[in-house]
Protein backbone atom coordinates (compact mmCIF):
# COMPACT_ATOMS: atom_id res chain seq x y z
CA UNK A 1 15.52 33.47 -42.59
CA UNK A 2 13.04 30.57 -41.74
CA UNK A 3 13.89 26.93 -41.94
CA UNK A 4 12.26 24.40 -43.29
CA UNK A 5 10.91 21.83 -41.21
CA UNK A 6 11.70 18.42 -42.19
CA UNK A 7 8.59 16.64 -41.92
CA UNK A 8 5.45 18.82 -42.61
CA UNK A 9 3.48 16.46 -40.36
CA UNK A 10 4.97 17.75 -37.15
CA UNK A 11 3.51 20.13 -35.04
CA UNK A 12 3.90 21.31 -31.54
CA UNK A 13 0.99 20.21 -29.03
CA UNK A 14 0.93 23.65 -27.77
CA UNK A 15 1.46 26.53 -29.61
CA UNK A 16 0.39 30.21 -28.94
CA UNK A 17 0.33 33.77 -31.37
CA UNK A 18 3.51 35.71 -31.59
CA UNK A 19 5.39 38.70 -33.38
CA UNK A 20 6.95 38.59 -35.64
CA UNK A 21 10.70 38.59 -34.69
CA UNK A 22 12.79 42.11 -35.84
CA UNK A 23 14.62 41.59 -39.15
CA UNK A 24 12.57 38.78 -39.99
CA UNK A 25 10.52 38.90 -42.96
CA UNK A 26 6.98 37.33 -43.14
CA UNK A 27 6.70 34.42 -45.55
CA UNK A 28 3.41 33.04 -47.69
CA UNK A 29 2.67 29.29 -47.33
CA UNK A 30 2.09 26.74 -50.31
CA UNK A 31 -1.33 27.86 -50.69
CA UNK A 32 -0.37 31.90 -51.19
CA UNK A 33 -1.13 32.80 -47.82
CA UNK A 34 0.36 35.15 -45.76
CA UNK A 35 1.58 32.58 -42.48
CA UNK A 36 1.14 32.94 -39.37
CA UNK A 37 3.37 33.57 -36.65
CA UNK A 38 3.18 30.94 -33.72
CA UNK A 39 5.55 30.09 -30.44
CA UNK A 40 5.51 26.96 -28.72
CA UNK A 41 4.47 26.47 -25.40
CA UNK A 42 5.00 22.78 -24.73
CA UNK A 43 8.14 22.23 -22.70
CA UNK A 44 10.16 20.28 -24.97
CA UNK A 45 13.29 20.55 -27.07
CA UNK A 46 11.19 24.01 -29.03
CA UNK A 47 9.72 25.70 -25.87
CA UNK A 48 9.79 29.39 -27.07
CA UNK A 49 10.65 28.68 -30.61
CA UNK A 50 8.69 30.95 -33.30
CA UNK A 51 7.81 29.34 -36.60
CA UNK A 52 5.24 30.40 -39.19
CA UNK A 53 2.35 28.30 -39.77
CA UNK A 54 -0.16 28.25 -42.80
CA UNK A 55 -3.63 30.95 -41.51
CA UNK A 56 -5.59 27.66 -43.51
CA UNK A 57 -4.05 25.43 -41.04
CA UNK A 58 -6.32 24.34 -37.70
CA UNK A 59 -4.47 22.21 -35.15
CA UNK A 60 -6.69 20.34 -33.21
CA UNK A 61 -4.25 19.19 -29.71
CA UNK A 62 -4.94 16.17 -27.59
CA UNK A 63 -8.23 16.68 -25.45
CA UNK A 64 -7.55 16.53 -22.00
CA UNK A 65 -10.97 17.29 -20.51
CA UNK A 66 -14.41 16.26 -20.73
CA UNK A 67 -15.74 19.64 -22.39
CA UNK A 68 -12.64 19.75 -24.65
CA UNK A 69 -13.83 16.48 -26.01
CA UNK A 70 -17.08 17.91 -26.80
CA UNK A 71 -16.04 20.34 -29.40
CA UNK A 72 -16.18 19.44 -33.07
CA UNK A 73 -12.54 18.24 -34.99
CA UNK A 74 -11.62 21.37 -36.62
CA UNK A 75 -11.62 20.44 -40.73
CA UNK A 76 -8.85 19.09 -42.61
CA UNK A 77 -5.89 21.88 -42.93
CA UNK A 78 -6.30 23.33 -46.39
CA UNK A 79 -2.18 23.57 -46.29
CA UNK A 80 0.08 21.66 -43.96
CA UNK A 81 3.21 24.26 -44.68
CA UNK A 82 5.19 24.94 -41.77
CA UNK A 83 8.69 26.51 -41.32
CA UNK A 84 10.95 27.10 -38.18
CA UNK A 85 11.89 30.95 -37.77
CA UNK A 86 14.12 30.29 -35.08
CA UNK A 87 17.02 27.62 -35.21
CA UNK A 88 17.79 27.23 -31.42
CA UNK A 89 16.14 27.59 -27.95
CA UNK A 90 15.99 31.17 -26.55
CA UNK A 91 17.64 31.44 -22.91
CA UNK A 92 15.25 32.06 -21.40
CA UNK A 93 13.11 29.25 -22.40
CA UNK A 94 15.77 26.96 -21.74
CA UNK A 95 16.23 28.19 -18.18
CA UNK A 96 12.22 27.71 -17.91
CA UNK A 97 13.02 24.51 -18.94
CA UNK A 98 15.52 23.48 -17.08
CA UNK A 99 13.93 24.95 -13.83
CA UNK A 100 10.95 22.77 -14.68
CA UNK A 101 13.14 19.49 -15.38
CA UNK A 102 14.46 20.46 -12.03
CA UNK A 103 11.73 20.54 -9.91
CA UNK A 104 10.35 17.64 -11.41
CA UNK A 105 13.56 15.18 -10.41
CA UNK A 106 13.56 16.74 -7.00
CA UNK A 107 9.49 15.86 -6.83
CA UNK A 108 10.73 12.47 -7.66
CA UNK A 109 13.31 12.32 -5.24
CA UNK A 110 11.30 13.46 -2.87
CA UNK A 111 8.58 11.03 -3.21
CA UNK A 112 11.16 8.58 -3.79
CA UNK A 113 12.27 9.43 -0.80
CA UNK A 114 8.84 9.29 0.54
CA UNK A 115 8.13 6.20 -0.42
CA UNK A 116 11.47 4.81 1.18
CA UNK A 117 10.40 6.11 4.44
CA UNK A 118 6.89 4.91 3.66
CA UNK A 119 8.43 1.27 3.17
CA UNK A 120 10.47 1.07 6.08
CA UNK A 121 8.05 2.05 8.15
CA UNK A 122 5.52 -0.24 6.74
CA UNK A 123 8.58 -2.97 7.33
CA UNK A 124 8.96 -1.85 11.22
CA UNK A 125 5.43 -2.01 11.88
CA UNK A 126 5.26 -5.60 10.25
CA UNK A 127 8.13 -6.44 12.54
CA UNK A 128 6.67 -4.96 15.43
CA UNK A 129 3.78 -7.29 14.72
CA UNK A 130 5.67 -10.40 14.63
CA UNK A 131 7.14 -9.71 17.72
CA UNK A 132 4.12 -9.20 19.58
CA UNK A 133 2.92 -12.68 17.56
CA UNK A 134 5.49 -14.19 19.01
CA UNK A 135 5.49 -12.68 22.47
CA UNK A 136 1.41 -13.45 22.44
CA UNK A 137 2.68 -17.13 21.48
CA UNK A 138 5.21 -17.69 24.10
CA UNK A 139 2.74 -16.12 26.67
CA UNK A 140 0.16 -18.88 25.40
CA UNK A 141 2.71 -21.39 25.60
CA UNK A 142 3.70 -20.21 29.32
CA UNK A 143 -0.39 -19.90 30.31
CA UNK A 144 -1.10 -23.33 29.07
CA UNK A 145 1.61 -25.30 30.75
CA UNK A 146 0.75 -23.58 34.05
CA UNK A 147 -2.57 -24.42 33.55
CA UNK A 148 -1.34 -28.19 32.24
CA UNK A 149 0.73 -28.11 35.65
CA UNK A 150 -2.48 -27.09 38.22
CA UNK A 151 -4.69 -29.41 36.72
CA UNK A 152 -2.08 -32.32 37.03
CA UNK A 153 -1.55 -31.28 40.77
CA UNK A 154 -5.76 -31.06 41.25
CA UNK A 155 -5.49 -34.57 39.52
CA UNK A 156 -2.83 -35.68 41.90
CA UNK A 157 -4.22 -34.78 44.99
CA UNK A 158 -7.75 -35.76 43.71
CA UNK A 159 -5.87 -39.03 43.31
CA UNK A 160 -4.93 -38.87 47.45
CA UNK A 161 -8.01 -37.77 48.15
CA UNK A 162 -9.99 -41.12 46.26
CA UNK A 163 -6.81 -43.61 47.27
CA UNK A 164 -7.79 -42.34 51.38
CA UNK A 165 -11.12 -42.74 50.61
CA UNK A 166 -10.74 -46.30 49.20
CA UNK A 167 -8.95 -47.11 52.35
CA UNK A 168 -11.14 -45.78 54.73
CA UNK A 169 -14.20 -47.58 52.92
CA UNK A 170 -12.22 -50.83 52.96
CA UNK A 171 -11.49 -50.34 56.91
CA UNK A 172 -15.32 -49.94 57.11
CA UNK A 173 -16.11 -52.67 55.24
CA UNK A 174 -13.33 -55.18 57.23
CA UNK A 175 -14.87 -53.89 60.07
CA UNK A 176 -18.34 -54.34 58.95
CA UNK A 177 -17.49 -57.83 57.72
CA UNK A 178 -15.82 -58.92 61.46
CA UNK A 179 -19.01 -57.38 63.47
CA UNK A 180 -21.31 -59.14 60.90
CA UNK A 181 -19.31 -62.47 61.85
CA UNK A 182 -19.09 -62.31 65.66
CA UNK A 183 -22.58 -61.42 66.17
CA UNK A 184 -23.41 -64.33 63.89
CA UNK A 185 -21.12 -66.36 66.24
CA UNK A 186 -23.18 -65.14 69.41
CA UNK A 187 -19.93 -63.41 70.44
CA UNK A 188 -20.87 -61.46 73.38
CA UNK A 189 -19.32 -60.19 76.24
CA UNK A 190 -21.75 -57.80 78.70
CA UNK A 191 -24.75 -56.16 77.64
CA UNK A 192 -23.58 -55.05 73.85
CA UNK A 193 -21.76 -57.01 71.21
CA UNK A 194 -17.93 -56.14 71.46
CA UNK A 195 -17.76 -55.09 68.15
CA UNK A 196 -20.02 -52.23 69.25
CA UNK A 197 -17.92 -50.90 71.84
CA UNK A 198 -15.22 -49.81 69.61
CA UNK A 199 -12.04 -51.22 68.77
């Protein structure tokens, strides 16, 4: 015996011809009509359930593609009746079911898992990165004060360097100044002025 539905505005999304089941006996819609016999193929709570459908009744399902959206709406159902032959889940539907529910939480595991893996190796590489940040910072740190430290010690002995010249100059210039004097004295003693003859 069918059941009836309990809101005539439900339908399964996917839904394909079938038998009719041994023992049951076809039944006529609202509108006089023999039904038909469909069996959904959505996986949901009805995969594999039968039910009979109004012939008058065109289900149009949600278009997925781009030529599926092309075709014309089908025309308002004539008859909306719609009654549940069977009153459970077959097995093996079920199973299908259950296989499928399956495989999809071990697809999300596993890119869960994935994306675990994906994250700590996106973490490792960012740490990897901040360590050779900070290894290329301590090495800059390292190169400058070594260069800080020569160009004090070219400073320093460019500082020598100048201070000896500064002396030597003022030596010359002492000296200069104490020739300059004697030969304006007339200091002489031979042939040359002494303070050509060296000191």
């Amino acid at each position: 015996m069918s059941v009836p539905c309990s809101d005539q505005e439900f339908r399964p999304v996917k839904a394909k011809a079938a038998s009719l089941p041994p023992g049951v006996i076809a039944e006529r819609c609202w509108c006089g009509r023999v039904a038909k016999v469909k069996q959904v193929e959505d996986f949901s709570d009805q995969f594999g359930m039968k039910f009979f459908m109004c012939a008058s009744y065109e289900h149009d399902p949600p278009r997925s593609s781009a030529s599926s959206s092309t075709r014309p709406p089908s025309p308002p159902p004539l008859c909306k009746w719609f009654h549940w032959i069977d009153t459970e889940q077959p097995d093996w539907a079920r199973e299908e079911v259950e296989e499928k529910q399956r495989r999809a939480w071990a697809t999300f595991f596993e890119e869960e898992r994935w994306e675990k893996v994906r994250a700590n190796e996106k973490a490792e590489r960012e740490r990897q990165i901040q360590k050779l940040r900070a290894e290329q910072a301590r090495n800059r740190e390292v190169n400058q004060k070594r260069m800080d430290d020569e160009a004090a010690r070219r400073f320093a002995e460019e500082e020598v360097r100048r201070e000896a010249r500064e002396a030597e100059r003022k030596r010359l210039r002492e000296r200069a100044a104490e020739a300059q004097a004697a030969e304006e004295r007339g200091d002489k003693s031979g042939k040359w002025p002494r303070w050509t003859q060296g000191k």
